[in-house]
PDB file of N, CA and C in Angstrom:
ATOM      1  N   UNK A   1       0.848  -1.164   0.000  1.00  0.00           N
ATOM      2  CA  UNK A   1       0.000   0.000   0.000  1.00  0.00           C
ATOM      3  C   UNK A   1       0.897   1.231   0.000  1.00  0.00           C
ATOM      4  N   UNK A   2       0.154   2.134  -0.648  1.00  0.00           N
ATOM      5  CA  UNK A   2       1.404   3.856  -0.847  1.00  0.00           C
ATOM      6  C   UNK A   2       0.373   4.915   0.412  1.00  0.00           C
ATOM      7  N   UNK A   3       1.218   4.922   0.627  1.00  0.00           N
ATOM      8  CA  UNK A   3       1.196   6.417   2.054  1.00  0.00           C
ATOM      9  C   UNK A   3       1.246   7.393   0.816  1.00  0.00           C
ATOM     10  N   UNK A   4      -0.363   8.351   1.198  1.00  0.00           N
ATOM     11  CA  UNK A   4       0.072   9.770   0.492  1.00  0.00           C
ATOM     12  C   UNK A   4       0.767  10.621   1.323  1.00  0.00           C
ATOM     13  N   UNK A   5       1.067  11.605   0.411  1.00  0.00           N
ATOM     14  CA  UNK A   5       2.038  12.788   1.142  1.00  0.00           C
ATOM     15  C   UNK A   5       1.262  13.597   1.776  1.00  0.00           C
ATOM     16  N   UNK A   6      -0.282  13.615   2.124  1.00  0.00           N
ATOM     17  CA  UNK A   6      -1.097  14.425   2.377  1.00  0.00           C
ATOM     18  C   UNK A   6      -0.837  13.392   3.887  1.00  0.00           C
ATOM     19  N   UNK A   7      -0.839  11.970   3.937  1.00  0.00           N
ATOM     20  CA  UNK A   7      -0.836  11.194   4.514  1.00  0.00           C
ATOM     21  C   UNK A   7       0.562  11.290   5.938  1.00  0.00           C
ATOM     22  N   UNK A   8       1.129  11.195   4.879  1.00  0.00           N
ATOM     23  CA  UNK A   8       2.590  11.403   5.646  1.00  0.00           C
ATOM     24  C   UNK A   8       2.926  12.799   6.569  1.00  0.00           C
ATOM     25  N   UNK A   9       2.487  13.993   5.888  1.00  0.00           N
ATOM     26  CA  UNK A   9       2.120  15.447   6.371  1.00  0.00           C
ATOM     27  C   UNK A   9       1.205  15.271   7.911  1.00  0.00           C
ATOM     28  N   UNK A  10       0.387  14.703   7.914  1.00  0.00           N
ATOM     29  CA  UNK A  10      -0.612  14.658   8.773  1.00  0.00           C
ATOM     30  C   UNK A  10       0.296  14.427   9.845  1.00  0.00           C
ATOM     31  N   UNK A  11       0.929  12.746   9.686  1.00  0.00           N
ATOM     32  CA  UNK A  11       1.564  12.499  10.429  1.00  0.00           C
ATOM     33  C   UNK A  11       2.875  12.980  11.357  1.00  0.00           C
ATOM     34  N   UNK A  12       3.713  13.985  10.443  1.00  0.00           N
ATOM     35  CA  UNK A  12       4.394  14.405  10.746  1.00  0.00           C
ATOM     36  C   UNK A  12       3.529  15.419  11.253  1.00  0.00           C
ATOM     37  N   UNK A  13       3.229  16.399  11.311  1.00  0.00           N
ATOM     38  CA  UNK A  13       2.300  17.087  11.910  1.00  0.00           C
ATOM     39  C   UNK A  13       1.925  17.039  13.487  1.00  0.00           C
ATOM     40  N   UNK A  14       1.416  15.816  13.558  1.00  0.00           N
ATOM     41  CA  UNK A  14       0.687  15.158  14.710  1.00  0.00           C
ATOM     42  C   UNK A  14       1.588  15.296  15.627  1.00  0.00           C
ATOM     43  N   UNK A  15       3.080  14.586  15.161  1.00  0.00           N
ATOM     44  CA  UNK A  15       3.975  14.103  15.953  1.00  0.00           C
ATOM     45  C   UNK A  15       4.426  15.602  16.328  1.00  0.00           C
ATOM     46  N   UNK A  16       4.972  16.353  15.801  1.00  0.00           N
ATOM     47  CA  UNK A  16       5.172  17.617  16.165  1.00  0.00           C
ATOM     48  C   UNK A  16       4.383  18.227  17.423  1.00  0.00           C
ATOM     49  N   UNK A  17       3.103  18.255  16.968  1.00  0.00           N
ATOM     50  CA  UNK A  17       1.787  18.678  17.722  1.00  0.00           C
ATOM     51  C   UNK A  17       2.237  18.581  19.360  1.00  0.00           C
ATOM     52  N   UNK A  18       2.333  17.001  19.586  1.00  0.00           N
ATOM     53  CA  UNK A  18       2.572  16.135  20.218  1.00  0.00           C
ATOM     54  C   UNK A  18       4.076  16.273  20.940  1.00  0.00           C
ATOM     55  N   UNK A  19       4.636  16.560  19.933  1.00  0.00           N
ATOM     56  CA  UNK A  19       6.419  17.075  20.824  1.00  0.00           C
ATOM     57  C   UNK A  19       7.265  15.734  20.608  1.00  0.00           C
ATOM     58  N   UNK A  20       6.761  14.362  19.700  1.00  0.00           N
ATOM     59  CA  UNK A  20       6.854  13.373  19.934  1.00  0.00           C
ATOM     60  C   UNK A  20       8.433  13.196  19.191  1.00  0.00           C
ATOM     61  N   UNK A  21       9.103  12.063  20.250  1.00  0.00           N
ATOM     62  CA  UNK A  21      10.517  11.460  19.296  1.00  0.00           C
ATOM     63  C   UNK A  21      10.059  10.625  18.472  1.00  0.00           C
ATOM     64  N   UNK A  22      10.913  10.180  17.547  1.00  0.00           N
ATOM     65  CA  UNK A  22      10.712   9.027  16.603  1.00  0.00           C
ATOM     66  C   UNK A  22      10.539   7.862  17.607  1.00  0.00           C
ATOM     67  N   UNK A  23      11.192   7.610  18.563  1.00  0.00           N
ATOM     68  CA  UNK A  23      10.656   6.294  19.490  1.00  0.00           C
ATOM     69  C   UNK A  23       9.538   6.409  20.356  1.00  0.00           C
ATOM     70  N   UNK A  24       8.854   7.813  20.404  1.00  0.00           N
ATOM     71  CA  UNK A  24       7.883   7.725  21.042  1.00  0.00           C
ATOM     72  C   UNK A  24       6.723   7.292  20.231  1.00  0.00           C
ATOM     73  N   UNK A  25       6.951   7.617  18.650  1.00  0.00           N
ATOM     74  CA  UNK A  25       5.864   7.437  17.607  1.00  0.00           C
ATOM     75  C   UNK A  25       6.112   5.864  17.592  1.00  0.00           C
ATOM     76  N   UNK A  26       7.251   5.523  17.904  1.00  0.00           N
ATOM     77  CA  UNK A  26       7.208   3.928  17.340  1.00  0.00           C
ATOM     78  C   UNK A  26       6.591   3.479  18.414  1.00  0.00           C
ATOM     79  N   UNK A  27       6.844   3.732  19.853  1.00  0.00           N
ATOM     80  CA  UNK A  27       5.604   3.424  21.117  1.00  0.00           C
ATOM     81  C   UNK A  27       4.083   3.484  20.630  1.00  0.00           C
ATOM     82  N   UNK A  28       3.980   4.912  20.102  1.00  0.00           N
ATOM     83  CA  UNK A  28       2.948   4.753  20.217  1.00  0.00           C
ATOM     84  C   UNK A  28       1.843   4.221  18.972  1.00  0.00           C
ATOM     85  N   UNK A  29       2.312   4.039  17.428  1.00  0.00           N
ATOM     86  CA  UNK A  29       2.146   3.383  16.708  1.00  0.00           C
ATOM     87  C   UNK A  29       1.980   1.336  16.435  1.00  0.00           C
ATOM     88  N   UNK A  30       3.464   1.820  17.574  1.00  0.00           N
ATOM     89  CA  UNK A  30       3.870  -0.054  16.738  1.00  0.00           C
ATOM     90  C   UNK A  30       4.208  -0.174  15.771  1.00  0.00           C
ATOM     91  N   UNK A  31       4.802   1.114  14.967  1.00  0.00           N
ATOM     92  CA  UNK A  31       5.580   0.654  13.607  1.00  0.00           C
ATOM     93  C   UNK A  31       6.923   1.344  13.876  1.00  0.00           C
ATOM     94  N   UNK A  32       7.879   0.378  13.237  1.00  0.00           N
ATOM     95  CA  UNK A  32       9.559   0.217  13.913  1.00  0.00           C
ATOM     96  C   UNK A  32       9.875   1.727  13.518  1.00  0.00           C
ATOM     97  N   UNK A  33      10.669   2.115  14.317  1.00  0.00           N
ATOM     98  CA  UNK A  33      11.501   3.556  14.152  1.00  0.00           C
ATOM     99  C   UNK A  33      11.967   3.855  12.878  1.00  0.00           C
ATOM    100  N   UNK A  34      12.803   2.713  12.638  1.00  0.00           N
ATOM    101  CA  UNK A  34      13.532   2.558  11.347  1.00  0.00           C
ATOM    102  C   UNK A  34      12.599   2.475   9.731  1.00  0.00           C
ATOM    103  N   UNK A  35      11.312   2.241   9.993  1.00  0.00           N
ATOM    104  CA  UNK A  35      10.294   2.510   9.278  1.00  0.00           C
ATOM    105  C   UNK A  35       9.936   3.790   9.056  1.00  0.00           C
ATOM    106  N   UNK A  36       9.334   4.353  10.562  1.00  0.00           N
ATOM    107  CA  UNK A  36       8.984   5.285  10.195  1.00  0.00           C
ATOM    108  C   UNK A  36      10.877   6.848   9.917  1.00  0.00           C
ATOM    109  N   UNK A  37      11.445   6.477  10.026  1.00  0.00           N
ATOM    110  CA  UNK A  37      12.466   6.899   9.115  1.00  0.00           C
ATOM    111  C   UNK A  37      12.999   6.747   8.365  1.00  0.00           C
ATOM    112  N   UNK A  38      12.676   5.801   7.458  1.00  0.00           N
ATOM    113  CA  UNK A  38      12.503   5.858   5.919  1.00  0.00           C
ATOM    114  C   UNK A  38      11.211   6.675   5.469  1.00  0.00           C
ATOM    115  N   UNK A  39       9.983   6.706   6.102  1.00  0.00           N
ATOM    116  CA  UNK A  39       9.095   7.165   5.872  1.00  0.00           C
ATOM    117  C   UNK A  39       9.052   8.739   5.667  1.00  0.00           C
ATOM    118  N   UNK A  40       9.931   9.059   6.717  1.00  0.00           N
ATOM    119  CA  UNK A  40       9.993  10.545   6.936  1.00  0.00           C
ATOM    120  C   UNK A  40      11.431  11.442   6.090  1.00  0.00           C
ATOM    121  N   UNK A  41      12.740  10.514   5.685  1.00  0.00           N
ATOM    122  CA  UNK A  41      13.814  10.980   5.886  1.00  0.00           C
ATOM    123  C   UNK A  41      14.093  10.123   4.352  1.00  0.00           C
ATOM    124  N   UNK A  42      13.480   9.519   3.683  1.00  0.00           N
ATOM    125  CA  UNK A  42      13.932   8.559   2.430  1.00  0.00           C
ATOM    126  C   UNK A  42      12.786   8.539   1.763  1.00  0.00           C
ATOM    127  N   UNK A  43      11.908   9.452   2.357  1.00  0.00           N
ATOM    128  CA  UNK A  43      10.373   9.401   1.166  1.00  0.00           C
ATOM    129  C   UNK A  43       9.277   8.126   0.509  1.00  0.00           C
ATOM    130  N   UNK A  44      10.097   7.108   1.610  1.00  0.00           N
ATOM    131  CA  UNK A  44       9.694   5.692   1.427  1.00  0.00           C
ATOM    132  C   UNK A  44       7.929   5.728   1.842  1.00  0.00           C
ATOM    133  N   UNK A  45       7.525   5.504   0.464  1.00  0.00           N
ATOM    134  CA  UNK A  45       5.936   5.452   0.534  1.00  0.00           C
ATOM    135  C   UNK A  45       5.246   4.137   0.764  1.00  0.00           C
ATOM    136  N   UNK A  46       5.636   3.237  -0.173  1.00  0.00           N
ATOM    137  CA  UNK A  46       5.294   1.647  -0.011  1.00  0.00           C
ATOM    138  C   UNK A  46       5.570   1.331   0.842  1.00  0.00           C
ATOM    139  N   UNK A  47       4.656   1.002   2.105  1.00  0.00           N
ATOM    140  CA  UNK A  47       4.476  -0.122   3.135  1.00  0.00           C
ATOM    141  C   UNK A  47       3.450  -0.944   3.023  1.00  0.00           C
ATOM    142  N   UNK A  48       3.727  -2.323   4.267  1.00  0.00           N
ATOM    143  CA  UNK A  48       2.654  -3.078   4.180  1.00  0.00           C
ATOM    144  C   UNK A  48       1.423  -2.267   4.856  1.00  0.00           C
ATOM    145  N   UNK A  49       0.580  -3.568   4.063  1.00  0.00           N
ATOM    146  CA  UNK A  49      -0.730  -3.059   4.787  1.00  0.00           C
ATOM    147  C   UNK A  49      -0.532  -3.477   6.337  1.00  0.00           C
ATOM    148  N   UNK A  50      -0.113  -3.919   7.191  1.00  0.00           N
ATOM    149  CA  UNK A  50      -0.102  -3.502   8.257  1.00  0.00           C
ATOM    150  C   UNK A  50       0.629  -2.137   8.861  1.00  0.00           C
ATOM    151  N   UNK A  51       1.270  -2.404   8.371  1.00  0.00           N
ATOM    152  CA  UNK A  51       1.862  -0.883   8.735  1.00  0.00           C
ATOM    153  C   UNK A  51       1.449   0.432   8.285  1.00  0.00           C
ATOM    154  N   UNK A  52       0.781   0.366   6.706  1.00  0.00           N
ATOM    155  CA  UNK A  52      -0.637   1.450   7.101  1.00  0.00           C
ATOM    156  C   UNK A  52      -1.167   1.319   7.673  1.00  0.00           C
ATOM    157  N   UNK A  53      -2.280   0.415   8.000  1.00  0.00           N
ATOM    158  CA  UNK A  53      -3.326   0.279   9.202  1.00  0.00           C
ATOM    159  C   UNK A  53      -2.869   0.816  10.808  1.00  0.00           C
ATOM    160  N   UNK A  54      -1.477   0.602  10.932  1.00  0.00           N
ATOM    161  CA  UNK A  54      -0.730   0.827  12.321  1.00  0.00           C
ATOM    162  C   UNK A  54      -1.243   2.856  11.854  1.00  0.00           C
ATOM    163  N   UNK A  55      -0.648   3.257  11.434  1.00  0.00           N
ATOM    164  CA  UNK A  55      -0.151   4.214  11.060  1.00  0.00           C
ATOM    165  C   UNK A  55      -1.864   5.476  10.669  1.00  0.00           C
ATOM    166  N   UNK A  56      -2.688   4.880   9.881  1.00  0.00           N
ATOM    167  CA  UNK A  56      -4.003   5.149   9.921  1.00  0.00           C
ATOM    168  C   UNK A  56      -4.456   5.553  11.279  1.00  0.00           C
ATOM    169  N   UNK A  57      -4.675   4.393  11.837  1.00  0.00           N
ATOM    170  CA  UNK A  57      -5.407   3.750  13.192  1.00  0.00           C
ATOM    171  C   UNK A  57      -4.670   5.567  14.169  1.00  0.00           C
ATOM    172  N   UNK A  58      -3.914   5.336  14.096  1.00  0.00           N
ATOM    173  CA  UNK A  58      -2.885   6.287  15.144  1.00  0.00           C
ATOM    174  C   UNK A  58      -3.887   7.751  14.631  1.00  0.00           C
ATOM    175  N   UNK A  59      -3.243   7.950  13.622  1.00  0.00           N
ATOM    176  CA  UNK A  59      -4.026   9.351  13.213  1.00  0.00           C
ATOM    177  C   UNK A  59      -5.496   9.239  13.545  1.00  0.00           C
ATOM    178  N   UNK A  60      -6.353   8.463  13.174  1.00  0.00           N
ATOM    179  CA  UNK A  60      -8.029   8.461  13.679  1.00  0.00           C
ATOM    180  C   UNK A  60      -7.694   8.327  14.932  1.00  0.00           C
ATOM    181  N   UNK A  61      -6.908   8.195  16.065  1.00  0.00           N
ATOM    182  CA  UNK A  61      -7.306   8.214  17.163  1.00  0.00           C
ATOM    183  C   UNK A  61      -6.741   9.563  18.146  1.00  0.00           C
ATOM    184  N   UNK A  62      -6.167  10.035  17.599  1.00  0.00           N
ATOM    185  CA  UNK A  62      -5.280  11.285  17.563  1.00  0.00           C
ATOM    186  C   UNK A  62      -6.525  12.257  17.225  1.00  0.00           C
ATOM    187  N   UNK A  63      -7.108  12.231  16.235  1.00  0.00           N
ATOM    188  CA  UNK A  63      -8.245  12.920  15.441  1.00  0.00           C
ATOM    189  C   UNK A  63      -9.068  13.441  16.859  1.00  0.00           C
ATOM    190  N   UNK A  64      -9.866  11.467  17.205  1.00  0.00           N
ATOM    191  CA  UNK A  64     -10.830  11.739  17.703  1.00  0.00           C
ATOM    192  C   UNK A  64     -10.552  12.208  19.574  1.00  0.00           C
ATOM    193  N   UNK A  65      -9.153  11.889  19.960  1.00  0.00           N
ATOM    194  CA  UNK A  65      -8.988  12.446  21.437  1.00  0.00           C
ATOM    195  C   UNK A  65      -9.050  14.057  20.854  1.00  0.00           C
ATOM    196  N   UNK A  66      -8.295  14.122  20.044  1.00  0.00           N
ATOM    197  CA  UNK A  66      -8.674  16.042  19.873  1.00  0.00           C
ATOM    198  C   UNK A  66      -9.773  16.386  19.553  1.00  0.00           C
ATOM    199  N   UNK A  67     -11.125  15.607  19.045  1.00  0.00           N
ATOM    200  CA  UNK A  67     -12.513  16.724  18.752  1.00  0.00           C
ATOM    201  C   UNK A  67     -13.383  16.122  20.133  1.00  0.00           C
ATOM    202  N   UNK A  68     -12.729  15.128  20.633  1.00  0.00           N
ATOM    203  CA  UNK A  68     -13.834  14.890  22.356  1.00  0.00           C
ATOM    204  C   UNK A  68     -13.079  15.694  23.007  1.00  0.00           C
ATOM    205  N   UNK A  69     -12.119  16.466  23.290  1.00  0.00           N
ATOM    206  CA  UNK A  69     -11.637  16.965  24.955  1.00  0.00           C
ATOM    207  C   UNK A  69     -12.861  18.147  24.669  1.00  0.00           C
ATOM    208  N   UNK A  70     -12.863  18.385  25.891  1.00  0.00           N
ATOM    209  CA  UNK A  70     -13.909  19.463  26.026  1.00  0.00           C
ATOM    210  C   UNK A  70     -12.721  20.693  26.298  1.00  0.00           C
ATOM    211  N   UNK A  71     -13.143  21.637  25.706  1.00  0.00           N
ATOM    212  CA  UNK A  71     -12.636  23.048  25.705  1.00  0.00           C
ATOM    213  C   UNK A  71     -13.253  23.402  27.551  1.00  0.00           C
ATOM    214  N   UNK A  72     -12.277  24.392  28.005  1.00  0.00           N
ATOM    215  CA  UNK A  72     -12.548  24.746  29.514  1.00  0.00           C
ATOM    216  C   UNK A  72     -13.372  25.674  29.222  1.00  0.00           C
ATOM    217  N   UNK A  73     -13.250  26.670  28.366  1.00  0.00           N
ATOM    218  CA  UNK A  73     -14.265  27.732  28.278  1.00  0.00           C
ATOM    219  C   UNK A  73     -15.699  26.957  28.037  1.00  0.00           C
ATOM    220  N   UNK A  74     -16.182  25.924  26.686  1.00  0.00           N
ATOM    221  CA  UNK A  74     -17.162  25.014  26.637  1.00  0.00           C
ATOM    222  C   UNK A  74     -17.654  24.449  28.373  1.00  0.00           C
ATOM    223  N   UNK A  75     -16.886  24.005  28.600  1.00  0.00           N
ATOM    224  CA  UNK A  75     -17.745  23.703  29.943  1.00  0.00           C
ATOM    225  C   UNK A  75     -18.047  24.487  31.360  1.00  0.00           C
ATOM    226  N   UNK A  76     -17.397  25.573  30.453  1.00  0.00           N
ATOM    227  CA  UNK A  76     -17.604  26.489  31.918  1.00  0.00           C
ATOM    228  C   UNK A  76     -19.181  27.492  31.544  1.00  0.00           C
ATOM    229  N   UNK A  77     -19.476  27.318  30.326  1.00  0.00           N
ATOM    230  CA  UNK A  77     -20.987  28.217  29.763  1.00  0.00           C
ATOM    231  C   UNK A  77     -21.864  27.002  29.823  1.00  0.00           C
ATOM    232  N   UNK A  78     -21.480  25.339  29.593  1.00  0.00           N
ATOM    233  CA  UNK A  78     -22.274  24.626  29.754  1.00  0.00           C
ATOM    234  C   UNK A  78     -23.220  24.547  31.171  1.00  0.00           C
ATOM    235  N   UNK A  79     -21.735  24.450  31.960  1.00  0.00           N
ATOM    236  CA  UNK A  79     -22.280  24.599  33.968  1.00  0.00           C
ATOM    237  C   UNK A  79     -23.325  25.652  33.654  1.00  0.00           C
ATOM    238  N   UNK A  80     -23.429  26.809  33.141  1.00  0.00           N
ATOM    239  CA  UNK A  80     -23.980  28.457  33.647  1.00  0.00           C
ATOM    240  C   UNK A  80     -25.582  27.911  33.671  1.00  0.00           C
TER     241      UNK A  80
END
């Protein structure tokens, strides 16, 4: 399977977001360091489908902890 670059962006992105090392992404993914630095540093697009799915999965869950936290201001007009 090919990782888009829209794909790969995200990711790098995230990890930034996040403050994350390359071994923290491999913690928190499950896909080897050395993967995801080819991924990032050798433009290496073709992986397996598990290792998209690793890599997917991460971003949708990344997604959805950021549109559930509740904003402090949101719950402070909700209480009113």
């Amino acid at each position: 399977m090919k990782l888009t670059e829209n794909q790969v962006i995200a990711i790098k992105r995230k990890r930034g977001e996040l403050d994350m090392s390359i071994r923290g992404l491999e913690k928190a993914t499950g896909v080897s360091r050395w993967t995801l630095i080819d991924i990032f540093k050798h433009d290496h697009r073709n992986v397996n489908s598990k290792t998209f799915k690793k890599l997917n999965d991460w971003l949708i869950n990344q997604y959805e902890i950021a549109t559930h936290s509740v904003h402090p201001t949101k719950e402070m007009v909700k209480n009113d």
